[in-house]
C-alpha atoms as a PDB file:
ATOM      1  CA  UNK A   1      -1.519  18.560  -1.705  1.00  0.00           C
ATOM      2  CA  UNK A   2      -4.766  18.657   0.479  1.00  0.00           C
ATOM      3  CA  UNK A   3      -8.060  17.659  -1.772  1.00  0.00           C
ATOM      4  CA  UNK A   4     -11.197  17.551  -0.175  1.00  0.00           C
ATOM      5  CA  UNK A   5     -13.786  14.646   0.404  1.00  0.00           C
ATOM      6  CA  UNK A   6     -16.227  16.539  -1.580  1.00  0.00           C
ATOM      7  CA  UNK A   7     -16.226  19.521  -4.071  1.00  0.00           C
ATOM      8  CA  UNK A   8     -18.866  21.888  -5.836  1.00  0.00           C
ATOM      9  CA  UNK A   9     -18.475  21.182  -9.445  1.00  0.00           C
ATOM     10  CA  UNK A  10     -20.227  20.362 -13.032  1.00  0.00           C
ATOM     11  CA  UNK A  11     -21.661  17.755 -13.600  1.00  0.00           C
ATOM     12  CA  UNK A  12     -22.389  16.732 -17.016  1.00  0.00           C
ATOM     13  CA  UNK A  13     -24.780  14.846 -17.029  1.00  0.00           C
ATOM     14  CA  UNK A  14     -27.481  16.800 -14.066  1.00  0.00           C
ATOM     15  CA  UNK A  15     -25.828  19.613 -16.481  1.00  0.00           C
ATOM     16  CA  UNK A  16     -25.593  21.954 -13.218  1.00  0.00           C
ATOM     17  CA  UNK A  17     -22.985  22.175 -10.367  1.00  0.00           C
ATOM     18  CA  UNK A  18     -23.833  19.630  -7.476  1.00  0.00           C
ATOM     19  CA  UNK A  19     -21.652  17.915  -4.622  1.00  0.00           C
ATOM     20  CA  UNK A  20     -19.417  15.376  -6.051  1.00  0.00           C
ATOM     21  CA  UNK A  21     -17.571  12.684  -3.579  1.00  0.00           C
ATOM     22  CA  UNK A  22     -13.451  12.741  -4.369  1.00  0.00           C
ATOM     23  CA  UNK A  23     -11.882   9.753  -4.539  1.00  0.00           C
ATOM     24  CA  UNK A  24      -7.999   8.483  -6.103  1.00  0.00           C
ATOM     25  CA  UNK A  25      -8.162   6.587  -9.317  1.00  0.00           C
ATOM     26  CA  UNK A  26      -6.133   3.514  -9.649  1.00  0.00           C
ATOM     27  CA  UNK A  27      -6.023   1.316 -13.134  1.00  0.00           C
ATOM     28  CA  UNK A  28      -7.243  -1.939 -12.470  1.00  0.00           C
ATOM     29  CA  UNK A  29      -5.645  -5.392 -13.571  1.00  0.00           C
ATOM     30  CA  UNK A  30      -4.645  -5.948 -17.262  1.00  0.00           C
ATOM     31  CA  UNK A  31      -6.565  -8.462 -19.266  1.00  0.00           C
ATOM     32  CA  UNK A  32      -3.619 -11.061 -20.330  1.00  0.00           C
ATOM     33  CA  UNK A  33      -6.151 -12.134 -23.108  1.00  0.00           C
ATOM     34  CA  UNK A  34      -6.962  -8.699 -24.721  1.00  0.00           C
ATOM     35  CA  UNK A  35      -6.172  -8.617 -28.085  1.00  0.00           C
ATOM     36  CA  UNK A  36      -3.635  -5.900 -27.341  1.00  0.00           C
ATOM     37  CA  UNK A  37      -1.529  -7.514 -24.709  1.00  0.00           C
ATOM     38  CA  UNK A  38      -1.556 -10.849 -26.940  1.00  0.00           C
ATOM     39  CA  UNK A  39      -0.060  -8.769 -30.071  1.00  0.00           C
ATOM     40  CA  UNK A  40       2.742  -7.531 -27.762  1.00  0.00           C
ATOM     41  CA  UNK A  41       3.871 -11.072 -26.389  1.00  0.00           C
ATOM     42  CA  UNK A  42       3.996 -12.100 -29.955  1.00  0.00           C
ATOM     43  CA  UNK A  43       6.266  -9.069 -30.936  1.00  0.00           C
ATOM     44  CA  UNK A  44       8.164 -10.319 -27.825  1.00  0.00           C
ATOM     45  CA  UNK A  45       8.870 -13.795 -28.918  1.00  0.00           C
ATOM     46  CA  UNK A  46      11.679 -15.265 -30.995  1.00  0.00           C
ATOM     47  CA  UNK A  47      14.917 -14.059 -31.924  1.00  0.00           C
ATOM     48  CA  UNK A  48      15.491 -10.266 -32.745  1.00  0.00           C
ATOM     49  CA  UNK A  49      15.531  -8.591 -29.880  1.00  0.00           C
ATOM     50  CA  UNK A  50      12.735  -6.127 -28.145  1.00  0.00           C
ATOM     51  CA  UNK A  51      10.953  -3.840 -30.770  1.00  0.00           C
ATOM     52  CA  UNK A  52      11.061  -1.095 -28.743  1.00  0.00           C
ATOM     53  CA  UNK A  53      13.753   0.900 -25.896  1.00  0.00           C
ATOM     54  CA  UNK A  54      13.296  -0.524 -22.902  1.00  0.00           C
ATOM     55  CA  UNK A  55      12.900   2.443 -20.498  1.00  0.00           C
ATOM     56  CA  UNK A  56      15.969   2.127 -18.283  1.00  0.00           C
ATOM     57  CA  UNK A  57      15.654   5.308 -15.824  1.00  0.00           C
ATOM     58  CA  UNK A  58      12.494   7.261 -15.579  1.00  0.00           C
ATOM     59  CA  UNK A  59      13.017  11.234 -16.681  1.00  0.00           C
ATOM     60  CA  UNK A  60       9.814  12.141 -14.050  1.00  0.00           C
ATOM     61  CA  UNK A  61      10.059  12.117 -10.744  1.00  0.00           C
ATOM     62  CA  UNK A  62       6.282  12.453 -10.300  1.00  0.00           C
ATOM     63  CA  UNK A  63       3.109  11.163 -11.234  1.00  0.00           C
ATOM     64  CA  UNK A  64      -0.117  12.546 -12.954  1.00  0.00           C
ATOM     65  CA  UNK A  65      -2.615  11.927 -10.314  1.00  0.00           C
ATOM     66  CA  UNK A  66      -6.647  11.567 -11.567  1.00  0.00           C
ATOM     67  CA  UNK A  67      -9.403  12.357  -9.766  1.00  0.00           C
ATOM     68  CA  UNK A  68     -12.337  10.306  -9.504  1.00  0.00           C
ATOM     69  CA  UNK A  69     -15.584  12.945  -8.744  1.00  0.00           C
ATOM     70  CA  UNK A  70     -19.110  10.706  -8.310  1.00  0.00           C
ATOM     71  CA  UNK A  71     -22.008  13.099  -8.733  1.00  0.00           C
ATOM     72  CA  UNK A  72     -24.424  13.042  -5.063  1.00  0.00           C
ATOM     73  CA  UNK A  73     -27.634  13.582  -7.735  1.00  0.00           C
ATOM     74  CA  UNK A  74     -27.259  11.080  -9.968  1.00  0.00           C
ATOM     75  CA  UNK A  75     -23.897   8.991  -8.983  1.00  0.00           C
ATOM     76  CA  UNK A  76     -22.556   9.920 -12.945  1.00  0.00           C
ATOM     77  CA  UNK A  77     -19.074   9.345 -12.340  1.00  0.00           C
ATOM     78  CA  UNK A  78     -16.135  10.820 -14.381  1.00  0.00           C
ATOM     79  CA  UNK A  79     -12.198  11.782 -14.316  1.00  0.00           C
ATOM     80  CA  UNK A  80     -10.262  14.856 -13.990  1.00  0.00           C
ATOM     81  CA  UNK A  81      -7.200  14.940 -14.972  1.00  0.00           C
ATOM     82  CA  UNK A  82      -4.867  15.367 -12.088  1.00  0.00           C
ATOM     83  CA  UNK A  83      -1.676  17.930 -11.893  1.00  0.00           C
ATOM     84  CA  UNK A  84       1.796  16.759 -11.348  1.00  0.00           C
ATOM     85  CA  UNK A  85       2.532  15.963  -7.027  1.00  0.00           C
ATOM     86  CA  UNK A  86       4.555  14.428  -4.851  1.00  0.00           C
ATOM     87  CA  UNK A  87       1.848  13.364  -2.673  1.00  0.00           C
ATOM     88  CA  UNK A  88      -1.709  13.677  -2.844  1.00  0.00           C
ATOM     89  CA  UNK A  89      -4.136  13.746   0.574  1.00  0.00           C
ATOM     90  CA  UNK A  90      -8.156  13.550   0.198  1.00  0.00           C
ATOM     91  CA  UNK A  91      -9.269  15.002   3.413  1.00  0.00           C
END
């Protein structure tokens, strides 16, 4: 699918429709020392086994793509949940 550099749309904060730049989201790196990620090597350790399936196959063949749309005005930036595609192209 064919997005566009920039789009019309809300923004929240100007609370008005302005030019927003388009860009791909991508999660950055996880923090090994988060409090999360430390409570799940500890669940990990030991005998037992895992605590939870280990995902073997994956059911989707597609990923939820997010938008990134930076306001021109006032460079708020915020996410829009993305649709389900194959392949996504910012033009």
């Amino acid at each position: 699918m064919n997005v566009p550099k920039e789009i019309n749309t809300y923004c929240p904060k100007c609370k008005t429709h302005t030019v927003h730049t388009v860009s791909l989201y991508k999660a950055g790196k996880r923090r090994a020392l988060a409090a999360g990620e430390r409570a799940h090597a500890r669940e990990k350790t030991g005998y037992g086994g895992q605590k939870y399936p280990l995902q073997r196959e994956f059911a989707k063949t597609t990923k939820k793509q997010t938008l990134r749309l930076k306001c021109k005005l006032c460079n708020y930036m915020y996410h829009k949940d993305g649709i389900r595609l194959r392949k996504l192209q910012i033009q």
